[in-house]
C-alpha atoms as a PDB file:
ATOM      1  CA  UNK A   1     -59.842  12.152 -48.705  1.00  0.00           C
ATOM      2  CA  UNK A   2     -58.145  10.246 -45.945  1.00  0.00           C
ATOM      3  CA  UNK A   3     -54.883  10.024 -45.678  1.00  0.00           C
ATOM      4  CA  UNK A   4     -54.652   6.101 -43.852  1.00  0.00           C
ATOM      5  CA  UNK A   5     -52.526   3.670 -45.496  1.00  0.00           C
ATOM      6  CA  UNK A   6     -53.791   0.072 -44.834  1.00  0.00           C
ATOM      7  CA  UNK A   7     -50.735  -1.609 -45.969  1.00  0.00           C
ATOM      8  CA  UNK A   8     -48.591   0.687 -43.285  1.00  0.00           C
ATOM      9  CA  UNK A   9     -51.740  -0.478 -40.416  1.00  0.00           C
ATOM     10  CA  UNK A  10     -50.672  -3.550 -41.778  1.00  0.00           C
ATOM     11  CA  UNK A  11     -47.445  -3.609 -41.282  1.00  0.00           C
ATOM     12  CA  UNK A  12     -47.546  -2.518 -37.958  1.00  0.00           C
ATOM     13  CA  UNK A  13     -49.829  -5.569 -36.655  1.00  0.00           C
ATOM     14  CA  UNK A  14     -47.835  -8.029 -38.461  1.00  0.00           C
ATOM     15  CA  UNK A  15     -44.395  -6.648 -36.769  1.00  0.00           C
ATOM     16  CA  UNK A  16     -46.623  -6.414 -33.121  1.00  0.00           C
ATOM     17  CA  UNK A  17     -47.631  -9.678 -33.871  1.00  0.00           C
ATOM     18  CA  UNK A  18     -44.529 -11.577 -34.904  1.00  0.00           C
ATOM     19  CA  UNK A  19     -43.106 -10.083 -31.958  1.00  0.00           C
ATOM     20  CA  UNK A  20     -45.105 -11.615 -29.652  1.00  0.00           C
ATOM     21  CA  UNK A  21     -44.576 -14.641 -30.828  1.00  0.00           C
ATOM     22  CA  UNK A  22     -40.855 -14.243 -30.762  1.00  0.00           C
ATOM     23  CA  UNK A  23     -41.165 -13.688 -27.263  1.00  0.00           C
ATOM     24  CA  UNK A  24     -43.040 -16.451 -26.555  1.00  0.00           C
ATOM     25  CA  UNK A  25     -40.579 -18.672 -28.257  1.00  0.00           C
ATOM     26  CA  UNK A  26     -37.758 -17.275 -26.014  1.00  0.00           C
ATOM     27  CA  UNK A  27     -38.873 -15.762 -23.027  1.00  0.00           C
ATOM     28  CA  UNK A  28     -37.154 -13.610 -20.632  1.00  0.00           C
ATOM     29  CA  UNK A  29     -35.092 -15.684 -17.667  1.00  0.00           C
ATOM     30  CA  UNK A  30     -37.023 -15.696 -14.568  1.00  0.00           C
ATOM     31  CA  UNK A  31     -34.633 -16.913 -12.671  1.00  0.00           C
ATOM     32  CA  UNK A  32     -30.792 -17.172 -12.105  1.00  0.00           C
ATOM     33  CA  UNK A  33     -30.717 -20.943 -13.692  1.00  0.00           C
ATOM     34  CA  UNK A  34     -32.497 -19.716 -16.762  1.00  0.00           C
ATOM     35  CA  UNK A  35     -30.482 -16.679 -16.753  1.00  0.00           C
ATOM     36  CA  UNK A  36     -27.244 -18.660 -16.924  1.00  0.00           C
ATOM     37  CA  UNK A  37     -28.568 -20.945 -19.656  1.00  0.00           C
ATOM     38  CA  UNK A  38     -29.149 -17.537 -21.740  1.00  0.00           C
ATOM     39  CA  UNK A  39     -25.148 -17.095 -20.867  1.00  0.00           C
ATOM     40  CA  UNK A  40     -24.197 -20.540 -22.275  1.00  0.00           C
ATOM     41  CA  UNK A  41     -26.274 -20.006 -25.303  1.00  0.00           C
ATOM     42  CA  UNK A  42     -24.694 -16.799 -26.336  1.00  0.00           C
ATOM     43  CA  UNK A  43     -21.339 -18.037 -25.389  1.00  0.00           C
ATOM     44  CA  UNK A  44     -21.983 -20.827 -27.685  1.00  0.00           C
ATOM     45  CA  UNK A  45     -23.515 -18.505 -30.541  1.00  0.00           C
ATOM     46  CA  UNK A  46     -19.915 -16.377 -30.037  1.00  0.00           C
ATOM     47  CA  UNK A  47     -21.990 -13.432 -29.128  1.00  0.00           C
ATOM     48  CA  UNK A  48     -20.078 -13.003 -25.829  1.00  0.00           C
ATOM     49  CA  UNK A  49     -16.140 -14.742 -25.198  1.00  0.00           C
ATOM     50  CA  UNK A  50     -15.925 -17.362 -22.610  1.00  0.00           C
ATOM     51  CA  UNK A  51     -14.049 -14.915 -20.280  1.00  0.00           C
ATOM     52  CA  UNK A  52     -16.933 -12.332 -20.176  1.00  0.00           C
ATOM     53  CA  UNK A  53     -19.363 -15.406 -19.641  1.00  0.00           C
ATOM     54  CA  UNK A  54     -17.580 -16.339 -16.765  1.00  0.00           C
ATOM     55  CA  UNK A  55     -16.872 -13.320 -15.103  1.00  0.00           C
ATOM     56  CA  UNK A  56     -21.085 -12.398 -15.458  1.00  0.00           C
ATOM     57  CA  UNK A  57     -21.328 -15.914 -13.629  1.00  0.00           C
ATOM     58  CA  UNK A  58     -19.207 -14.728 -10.985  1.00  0.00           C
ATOM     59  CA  UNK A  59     -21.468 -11.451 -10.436  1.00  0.00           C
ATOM     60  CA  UNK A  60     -24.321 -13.695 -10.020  1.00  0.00           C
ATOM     61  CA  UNK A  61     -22.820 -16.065  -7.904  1.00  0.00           C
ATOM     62  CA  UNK A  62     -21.610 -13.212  -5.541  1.00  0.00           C
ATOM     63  CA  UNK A  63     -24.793 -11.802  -5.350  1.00  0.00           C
ATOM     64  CA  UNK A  64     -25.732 -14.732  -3.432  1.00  0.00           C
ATOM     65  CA  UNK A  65     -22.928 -15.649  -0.886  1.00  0.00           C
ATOM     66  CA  UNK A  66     -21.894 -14.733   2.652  1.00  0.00           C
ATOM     67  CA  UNK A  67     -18.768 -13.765   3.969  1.00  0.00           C
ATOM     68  CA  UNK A  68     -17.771 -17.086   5.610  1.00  0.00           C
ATOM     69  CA  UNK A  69     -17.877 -18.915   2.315  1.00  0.00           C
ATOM     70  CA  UNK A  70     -14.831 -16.377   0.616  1.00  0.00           C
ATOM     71  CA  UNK A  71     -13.069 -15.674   3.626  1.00  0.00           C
ATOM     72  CA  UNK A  72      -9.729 -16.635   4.827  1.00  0.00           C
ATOM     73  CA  UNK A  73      -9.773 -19.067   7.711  1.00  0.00           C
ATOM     74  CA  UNK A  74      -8.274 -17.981  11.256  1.00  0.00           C
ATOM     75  CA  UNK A  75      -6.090 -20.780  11.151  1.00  0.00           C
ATOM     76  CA  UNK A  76      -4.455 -19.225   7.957  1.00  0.00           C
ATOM     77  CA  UNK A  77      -4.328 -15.578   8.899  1.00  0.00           C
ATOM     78  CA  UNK A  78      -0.655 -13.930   8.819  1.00  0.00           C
ATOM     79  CA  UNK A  79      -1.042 -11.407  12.043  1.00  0.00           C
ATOM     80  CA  UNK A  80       1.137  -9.551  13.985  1.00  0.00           C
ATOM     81  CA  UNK A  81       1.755  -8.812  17.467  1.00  0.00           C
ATOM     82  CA  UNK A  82       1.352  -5.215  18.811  1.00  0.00           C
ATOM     83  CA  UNK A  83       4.031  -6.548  21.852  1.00  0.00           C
ATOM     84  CA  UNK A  84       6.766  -7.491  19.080  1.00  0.00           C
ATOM     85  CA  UNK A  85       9.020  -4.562  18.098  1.00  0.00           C
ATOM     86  CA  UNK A  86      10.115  -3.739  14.315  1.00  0.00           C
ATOM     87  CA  UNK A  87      13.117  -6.348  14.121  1.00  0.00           C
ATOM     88  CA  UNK A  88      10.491  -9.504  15.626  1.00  0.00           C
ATOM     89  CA  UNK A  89       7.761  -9.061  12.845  1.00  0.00           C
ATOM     90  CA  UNK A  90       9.634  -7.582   9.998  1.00  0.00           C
ATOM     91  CA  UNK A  91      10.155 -10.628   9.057  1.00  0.00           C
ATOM     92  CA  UNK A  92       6.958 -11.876   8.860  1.00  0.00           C
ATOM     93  CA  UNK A  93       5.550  -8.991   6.533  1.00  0.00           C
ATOM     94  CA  UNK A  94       8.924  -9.785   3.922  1.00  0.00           C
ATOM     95  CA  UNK A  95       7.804 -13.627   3.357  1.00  0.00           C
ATOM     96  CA  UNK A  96       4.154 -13.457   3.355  1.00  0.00           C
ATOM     97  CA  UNK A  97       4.027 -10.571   0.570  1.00  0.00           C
ATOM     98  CA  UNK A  98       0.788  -9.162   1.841  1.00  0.00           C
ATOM     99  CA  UNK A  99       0.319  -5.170   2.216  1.00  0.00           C
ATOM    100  CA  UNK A 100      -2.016  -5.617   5.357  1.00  0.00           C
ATOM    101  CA  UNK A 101      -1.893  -7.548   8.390  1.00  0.00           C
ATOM    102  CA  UNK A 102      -4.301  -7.843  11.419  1.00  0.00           C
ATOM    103  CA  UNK A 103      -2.842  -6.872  14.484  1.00  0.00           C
ATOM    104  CA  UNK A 104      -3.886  -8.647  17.792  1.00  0.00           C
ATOM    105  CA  UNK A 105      -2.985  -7.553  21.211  1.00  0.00           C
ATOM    106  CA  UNK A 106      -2.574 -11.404  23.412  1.00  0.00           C
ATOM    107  CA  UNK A 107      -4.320 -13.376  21.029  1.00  0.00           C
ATOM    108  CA  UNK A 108      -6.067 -13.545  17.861  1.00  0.00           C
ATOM    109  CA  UNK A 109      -9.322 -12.988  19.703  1.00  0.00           C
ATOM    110  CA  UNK A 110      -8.180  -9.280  19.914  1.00  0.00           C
ATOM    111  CA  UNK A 111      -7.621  -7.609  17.157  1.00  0.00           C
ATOM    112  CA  UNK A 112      -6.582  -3.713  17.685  1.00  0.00           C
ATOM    113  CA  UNK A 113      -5.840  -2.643  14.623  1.00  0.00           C
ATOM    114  CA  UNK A 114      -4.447  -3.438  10.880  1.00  0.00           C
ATOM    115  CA  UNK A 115      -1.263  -2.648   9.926  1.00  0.00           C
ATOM    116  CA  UNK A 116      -0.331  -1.256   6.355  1.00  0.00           C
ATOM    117  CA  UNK A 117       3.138  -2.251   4.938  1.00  0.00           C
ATOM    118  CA  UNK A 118       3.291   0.944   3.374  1.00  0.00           C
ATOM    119  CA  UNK A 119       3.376   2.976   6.901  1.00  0.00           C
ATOM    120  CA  UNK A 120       6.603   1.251   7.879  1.00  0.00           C
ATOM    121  CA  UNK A 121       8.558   3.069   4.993  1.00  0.00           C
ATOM    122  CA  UNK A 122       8.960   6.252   7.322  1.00  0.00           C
ATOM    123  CA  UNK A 123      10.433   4.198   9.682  1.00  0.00           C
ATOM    124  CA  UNK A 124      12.822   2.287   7.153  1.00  0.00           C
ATOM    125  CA  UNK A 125      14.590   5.509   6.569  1.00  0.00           C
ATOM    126  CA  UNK A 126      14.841   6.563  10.445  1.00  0.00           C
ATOM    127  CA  UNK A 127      17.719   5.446  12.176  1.00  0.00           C
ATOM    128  CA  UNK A 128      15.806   6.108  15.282  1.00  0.00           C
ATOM    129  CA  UNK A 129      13.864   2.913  15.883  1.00  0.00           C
ATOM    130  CA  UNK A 130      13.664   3.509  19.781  1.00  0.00           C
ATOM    131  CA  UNK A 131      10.752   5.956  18.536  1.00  0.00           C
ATOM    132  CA  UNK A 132       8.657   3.339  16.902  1.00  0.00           C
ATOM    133  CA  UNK A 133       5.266   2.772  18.267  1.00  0.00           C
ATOM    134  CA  UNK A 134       2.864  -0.120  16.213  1.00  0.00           C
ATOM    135  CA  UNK A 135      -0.158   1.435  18.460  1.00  0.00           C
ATOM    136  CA  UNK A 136       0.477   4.784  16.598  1.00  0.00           C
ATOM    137  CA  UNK A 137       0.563   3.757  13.313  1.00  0.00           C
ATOM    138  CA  UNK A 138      -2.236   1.235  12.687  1.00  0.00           C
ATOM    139  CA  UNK A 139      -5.810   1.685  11.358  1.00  0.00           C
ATOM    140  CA  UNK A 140      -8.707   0.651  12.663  1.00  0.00           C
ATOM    141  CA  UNK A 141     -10.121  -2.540  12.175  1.00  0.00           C
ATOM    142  CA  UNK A 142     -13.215  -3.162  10.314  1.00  0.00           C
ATOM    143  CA  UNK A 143     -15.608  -5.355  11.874  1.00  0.00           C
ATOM    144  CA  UNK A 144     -18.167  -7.952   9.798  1.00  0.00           C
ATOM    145  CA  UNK A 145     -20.046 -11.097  10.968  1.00  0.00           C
ATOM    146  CA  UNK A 146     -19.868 -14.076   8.382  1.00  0.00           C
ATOM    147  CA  UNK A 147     -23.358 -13.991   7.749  1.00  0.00           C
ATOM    148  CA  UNK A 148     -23.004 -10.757   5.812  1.00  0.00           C
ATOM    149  CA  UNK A 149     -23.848 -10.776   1.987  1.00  0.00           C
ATOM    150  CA  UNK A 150     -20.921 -10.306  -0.054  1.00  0.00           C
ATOM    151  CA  UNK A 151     -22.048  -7.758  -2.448  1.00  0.00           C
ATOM    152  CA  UNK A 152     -22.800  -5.137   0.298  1.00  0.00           C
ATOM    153  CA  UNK A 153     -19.593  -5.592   1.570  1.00  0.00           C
ATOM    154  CA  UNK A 154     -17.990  -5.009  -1.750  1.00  0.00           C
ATOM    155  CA  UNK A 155     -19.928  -1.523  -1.786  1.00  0.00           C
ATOM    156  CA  UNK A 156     -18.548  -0.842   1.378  1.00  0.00           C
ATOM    157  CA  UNK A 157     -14.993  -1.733   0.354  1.00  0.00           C
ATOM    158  CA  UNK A 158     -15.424   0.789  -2.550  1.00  0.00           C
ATOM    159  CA  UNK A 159     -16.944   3.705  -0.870  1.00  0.00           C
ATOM    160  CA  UNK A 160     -15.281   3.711   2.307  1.00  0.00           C
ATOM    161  CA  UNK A 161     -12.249   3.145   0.423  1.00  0.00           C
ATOM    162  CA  UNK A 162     -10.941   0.153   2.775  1.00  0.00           C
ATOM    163  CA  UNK A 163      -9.717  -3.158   1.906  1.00  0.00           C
ATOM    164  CA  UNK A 164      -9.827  -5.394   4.615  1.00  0.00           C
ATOM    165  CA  UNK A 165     -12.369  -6.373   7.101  1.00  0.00           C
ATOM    166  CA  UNK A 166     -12.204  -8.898  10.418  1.00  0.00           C
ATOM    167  CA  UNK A 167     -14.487 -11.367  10.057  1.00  0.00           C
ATOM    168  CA  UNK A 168     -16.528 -12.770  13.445  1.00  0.00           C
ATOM    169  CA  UNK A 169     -19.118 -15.841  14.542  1.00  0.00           C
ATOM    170  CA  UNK A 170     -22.299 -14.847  16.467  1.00  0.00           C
ATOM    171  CA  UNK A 171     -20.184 -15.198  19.798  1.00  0.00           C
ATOM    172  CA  UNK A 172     -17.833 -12.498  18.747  1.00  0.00           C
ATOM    173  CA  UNK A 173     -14.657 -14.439  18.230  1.00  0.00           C
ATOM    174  CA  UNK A 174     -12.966 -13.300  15.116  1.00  0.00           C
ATOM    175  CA  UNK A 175     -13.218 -16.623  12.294  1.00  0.00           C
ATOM    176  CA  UNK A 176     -11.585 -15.230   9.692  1.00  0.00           C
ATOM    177  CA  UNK A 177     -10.433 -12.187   7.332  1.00  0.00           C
ATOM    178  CA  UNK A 178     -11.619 -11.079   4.169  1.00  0.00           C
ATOM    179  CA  UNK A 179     -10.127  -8.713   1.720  1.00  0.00           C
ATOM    180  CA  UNK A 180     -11.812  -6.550  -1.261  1.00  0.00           C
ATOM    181  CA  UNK A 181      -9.421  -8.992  -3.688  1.00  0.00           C
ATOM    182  CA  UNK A 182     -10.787 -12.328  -1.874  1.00  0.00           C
ATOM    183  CA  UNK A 183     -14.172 -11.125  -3.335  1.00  0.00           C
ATOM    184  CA  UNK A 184     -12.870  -9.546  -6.833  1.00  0.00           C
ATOM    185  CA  UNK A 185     -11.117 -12.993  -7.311  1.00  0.00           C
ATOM    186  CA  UNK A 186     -14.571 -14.364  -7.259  1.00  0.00           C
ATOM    187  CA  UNK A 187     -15.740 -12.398 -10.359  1.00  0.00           C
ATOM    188  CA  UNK A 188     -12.630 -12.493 -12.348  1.00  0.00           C
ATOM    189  CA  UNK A 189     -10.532 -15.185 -10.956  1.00  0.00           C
ATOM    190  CA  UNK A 190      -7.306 -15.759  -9.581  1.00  0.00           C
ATOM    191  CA  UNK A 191      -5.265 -12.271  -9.346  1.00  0.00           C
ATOM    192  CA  UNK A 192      -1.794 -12.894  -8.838  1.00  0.00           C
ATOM    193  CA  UNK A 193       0.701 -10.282  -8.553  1.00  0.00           C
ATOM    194  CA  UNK A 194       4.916  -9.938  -9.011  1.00  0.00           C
ATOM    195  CA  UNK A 195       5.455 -11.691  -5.190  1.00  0.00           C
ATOM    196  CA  UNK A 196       3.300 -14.728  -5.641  1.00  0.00           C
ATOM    197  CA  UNK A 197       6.412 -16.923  -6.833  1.00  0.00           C
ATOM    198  CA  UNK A 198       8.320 -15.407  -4.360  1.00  0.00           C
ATOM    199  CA  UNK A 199       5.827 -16.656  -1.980  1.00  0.00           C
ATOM    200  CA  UNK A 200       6.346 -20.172  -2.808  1.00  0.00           C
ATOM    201  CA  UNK A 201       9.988 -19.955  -1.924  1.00  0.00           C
ATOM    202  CA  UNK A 202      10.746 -22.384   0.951  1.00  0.00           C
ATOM    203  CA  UNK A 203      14.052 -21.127   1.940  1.00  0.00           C
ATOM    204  CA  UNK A 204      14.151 -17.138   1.574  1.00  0.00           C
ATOM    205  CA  UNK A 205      17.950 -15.269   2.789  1.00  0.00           C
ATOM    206  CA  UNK A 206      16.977 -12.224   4.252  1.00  0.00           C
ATOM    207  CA  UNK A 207      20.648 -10.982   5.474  1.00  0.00           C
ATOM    208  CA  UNK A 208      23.094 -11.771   6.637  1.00  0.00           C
ATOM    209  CA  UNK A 209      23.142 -15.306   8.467  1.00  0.00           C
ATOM    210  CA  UNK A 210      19.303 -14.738   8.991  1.00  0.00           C
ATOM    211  CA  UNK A 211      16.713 -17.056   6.855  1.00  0.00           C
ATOM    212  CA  UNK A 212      13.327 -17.736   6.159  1.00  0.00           C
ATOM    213  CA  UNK A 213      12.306 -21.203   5.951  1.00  0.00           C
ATOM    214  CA  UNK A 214       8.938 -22.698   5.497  1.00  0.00           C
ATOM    215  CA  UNK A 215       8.877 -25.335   8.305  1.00  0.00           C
ATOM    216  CA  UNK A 216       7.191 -28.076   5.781  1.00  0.00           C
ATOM    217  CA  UNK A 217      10.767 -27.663   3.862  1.00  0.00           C
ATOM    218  CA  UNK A 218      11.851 -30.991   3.073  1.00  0.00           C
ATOM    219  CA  UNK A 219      15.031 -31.908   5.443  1.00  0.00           C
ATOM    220  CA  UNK A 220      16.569 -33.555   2.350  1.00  0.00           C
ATOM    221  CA  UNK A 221      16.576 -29.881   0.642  1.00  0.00           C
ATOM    222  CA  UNK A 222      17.364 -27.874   4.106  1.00  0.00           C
ATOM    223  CA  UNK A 223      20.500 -29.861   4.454  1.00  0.00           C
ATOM    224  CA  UNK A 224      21.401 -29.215   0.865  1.00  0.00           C
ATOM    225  CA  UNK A 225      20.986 -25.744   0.968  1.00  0.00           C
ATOM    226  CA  UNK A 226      22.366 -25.123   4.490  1.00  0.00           C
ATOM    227  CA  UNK A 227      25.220 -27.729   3.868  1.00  0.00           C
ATOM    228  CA  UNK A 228      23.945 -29.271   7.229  1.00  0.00           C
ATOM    229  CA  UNK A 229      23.487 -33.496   7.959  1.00  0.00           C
ATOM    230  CA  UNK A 230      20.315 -33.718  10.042  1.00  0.00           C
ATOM    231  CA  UNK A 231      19.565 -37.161  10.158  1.00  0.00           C
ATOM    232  CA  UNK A 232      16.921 -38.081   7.225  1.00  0.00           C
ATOM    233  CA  UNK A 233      15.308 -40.700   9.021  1.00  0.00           C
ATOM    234  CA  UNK A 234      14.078 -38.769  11.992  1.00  0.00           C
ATOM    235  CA  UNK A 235      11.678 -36.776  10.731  1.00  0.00           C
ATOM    236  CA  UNK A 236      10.737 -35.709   7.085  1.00  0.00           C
ATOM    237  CA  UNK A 237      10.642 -31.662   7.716  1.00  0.00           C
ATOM    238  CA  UNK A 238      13.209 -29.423   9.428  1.00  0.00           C
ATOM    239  CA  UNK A 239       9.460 -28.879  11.266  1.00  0.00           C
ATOM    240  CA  UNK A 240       9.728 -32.427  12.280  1.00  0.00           C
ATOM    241  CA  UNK A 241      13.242 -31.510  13.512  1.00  0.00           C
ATOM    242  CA  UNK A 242      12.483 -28.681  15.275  1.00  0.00           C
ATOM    243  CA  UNK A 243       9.439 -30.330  16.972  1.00  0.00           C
ATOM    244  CA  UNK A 244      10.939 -32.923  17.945  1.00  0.00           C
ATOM    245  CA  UNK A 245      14.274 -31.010  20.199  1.00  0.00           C
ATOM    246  CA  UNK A 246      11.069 -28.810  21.323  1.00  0.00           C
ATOM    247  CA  UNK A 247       9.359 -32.005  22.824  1.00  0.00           C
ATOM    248  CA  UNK A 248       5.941 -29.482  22.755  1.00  0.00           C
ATOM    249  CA  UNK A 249       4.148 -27.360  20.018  1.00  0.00           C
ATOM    250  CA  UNK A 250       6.020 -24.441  20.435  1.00  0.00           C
ATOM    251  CA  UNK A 251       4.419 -20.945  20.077  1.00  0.00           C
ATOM    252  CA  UNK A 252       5.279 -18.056  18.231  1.00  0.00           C
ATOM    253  CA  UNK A 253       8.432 -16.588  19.547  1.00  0.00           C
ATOM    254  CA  UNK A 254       9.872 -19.190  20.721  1.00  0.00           C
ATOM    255  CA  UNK A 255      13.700 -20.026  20.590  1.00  0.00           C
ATOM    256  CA  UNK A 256      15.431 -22.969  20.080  1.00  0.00           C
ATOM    257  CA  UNK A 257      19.942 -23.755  19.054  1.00  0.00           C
ATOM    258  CA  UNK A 258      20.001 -26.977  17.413  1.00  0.00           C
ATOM    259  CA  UNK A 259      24.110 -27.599  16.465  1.00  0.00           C
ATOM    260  CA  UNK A 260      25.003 -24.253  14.729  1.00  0.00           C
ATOM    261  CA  UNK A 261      21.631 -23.531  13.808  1.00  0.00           C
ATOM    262  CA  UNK A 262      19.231 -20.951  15.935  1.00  0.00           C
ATOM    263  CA  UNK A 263      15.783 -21.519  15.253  1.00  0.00           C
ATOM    264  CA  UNK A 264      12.603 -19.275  16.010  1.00  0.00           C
ATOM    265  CA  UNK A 265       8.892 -20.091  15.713  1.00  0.00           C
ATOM    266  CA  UNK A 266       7.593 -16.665  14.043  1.00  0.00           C
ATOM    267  CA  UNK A 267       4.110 -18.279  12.695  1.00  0.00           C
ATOM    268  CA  UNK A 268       2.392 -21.075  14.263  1.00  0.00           C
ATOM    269  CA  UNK A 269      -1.286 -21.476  15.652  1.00  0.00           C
ATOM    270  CA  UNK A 270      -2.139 -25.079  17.974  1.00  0.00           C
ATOM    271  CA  UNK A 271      -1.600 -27.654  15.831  1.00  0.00           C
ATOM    272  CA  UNK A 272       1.126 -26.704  13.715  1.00  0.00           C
ATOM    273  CA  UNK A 273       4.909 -24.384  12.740  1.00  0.00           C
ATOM    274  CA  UNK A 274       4.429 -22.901   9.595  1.00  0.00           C
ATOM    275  CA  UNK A 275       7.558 -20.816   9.582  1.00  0.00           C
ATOM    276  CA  UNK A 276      10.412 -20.305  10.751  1.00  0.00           C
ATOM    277  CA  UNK A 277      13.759 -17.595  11.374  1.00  0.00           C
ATOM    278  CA  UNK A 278      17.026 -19.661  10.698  1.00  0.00           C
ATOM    279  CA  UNK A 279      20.032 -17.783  12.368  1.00  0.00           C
ATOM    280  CA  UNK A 280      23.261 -19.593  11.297  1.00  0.00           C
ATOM    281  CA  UNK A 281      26.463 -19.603  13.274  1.00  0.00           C
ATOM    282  CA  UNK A 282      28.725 -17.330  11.630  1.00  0.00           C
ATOM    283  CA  UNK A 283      31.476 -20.230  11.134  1.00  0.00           C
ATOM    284  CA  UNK A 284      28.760 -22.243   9.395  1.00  0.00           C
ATOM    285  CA  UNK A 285      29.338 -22.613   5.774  1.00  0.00           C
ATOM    286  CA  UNK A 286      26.075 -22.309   3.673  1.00  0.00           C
ATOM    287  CA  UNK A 287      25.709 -22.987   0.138  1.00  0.00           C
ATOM    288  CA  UNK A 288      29.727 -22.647   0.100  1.00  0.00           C
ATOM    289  CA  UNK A 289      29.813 -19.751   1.588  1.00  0.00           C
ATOM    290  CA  UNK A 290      30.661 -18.227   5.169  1.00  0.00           C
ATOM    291  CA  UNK A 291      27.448 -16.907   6.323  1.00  0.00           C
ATOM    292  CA  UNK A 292      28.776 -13.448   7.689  1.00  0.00           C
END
């Protein structure tokens, strides 16, 4: 007596069969654009939130780019000089907020090293500055050229366990810098952290009758906060100001004493100040204040 069940056969070639249609009614993305319309049309059926839809987007869209498209422009890298000592580019590391710097030895063309905020601590608690050596402290510089793909760079990132790479054109010359957070921003968006706001401060007291000031700062508001009277109709920036006594683009390090004000270039690149160390004369009242 056999033991076959015809219904069960069936069965079976009706499921097989209404599969296969299934699938040819919605087929499997072949390519990234059909891949992304699958995306939109289970965001849409609330089988995935827009956030997760996104941040899938961003994995594709990573998978496709080079380093020059993510990466942060020469002209807008914060770097510092293996010349300056502690006191000249202290500064520098308390307004930009970053946790690594490129350091370049002449120019920006030669980068030694990168500098982690972090190793300075040791030296925050040593009275003993005459000891301090940047050379000895850095870490060595990662080298990529733009063309690289982005997602083998983010491996790197993670296994090597660095998080910031120099970025240079086919001639060598460095173009740019890119950070493991330049590329995670791409996947999940902007990542802002507790000294973003304090980033966007234009005037920033650091002690005593020593600022920060963002050389864009509108004269109107530097003579309001410094209780100074630069004339309003000579320029629109205390930049302006400052470029104007200089007669020249000034270059980093420069000085210039402008009534009872000190001022020194500490960023700038060829076309442009983009900050500035205010030293006030001590007789100077600021915001009502002695500065002292």
């Amino acid at each position: 007596m056999s033991d076959d069940n015809p219904h069960s056969s069936n069965g079976s070639a009706n499921k097989s069969f209404l599969h296969k249609v299934m699938h040819a009614l919605t087929p499997e993305p072949k390519n990234k654009d059909q891949l992304v319309d699958v995306l939109n049309d289970a965001q849409e059926r609330d089988l995935i939130n827009p956030e997760t839809q996104q941040m899938i987007k961003g994995v594709l869209d990573v998978s496709e780019m080079r380093v020059r498209e993510i990466m942060i422009p020469r002209s807008q890298m914060v770097t510092i000089d293996i010349n300056h000592n502690l006191e000249e580019f202290l500064p520098v590391i308390l307004e930009s907020g970053h946790s690594r710097f490129p350091v370049v030895n002449e120019d920006i063309d030669h980068v030694d090293g990168i500098l982690l905020a972090k190793d300075l601590l040791a030296f925050g608690f040593n009275s003993q500055k005459d000891d301090f050596s940047l050379s000895e402290i850095i870490r060595p510089a990662i080298i990529v050229p733009e063309s690289k793909k982005v997602e083998p760079l983010l491996k790197e990132f993670r296994s090597n366990r660095y998080h910031m790479a120099i970025v240079v054109d086919e001639y060598g010359g460095v173009s740019g810098v890119i950070t493991i957070e330049d590329i995670l921003e791409q996947i999940v968006g902007e990542i802002e952290d507790e000294t973003d706001d304090e980033i966007e401060e234009e005037i920033k007291h650091l002690a005593g009758n020593v600022y920060l000031v963002k050389a864009l700062t509108e004269l109107s508001d530097f003579n309001e906060y410094f209780n100074s009277d630069f004339n309003e109709t000579d320029a629109d920036t205390i930049g302006g100001i400052v470029l104007n006594q200089f007669n020249h683009m000034p270059q980093k390090g420069e000085l210039i004493t402008i009534g009872n004000f000190e001022f020194k270039v500490l960023v700038a690149d060829n076309r442009r100040m983009q900050m500035l160390q205010v030293s006030v004369d001590k007789s100077h009242q600021v915001n009502g204040k002695v500065s002292d």
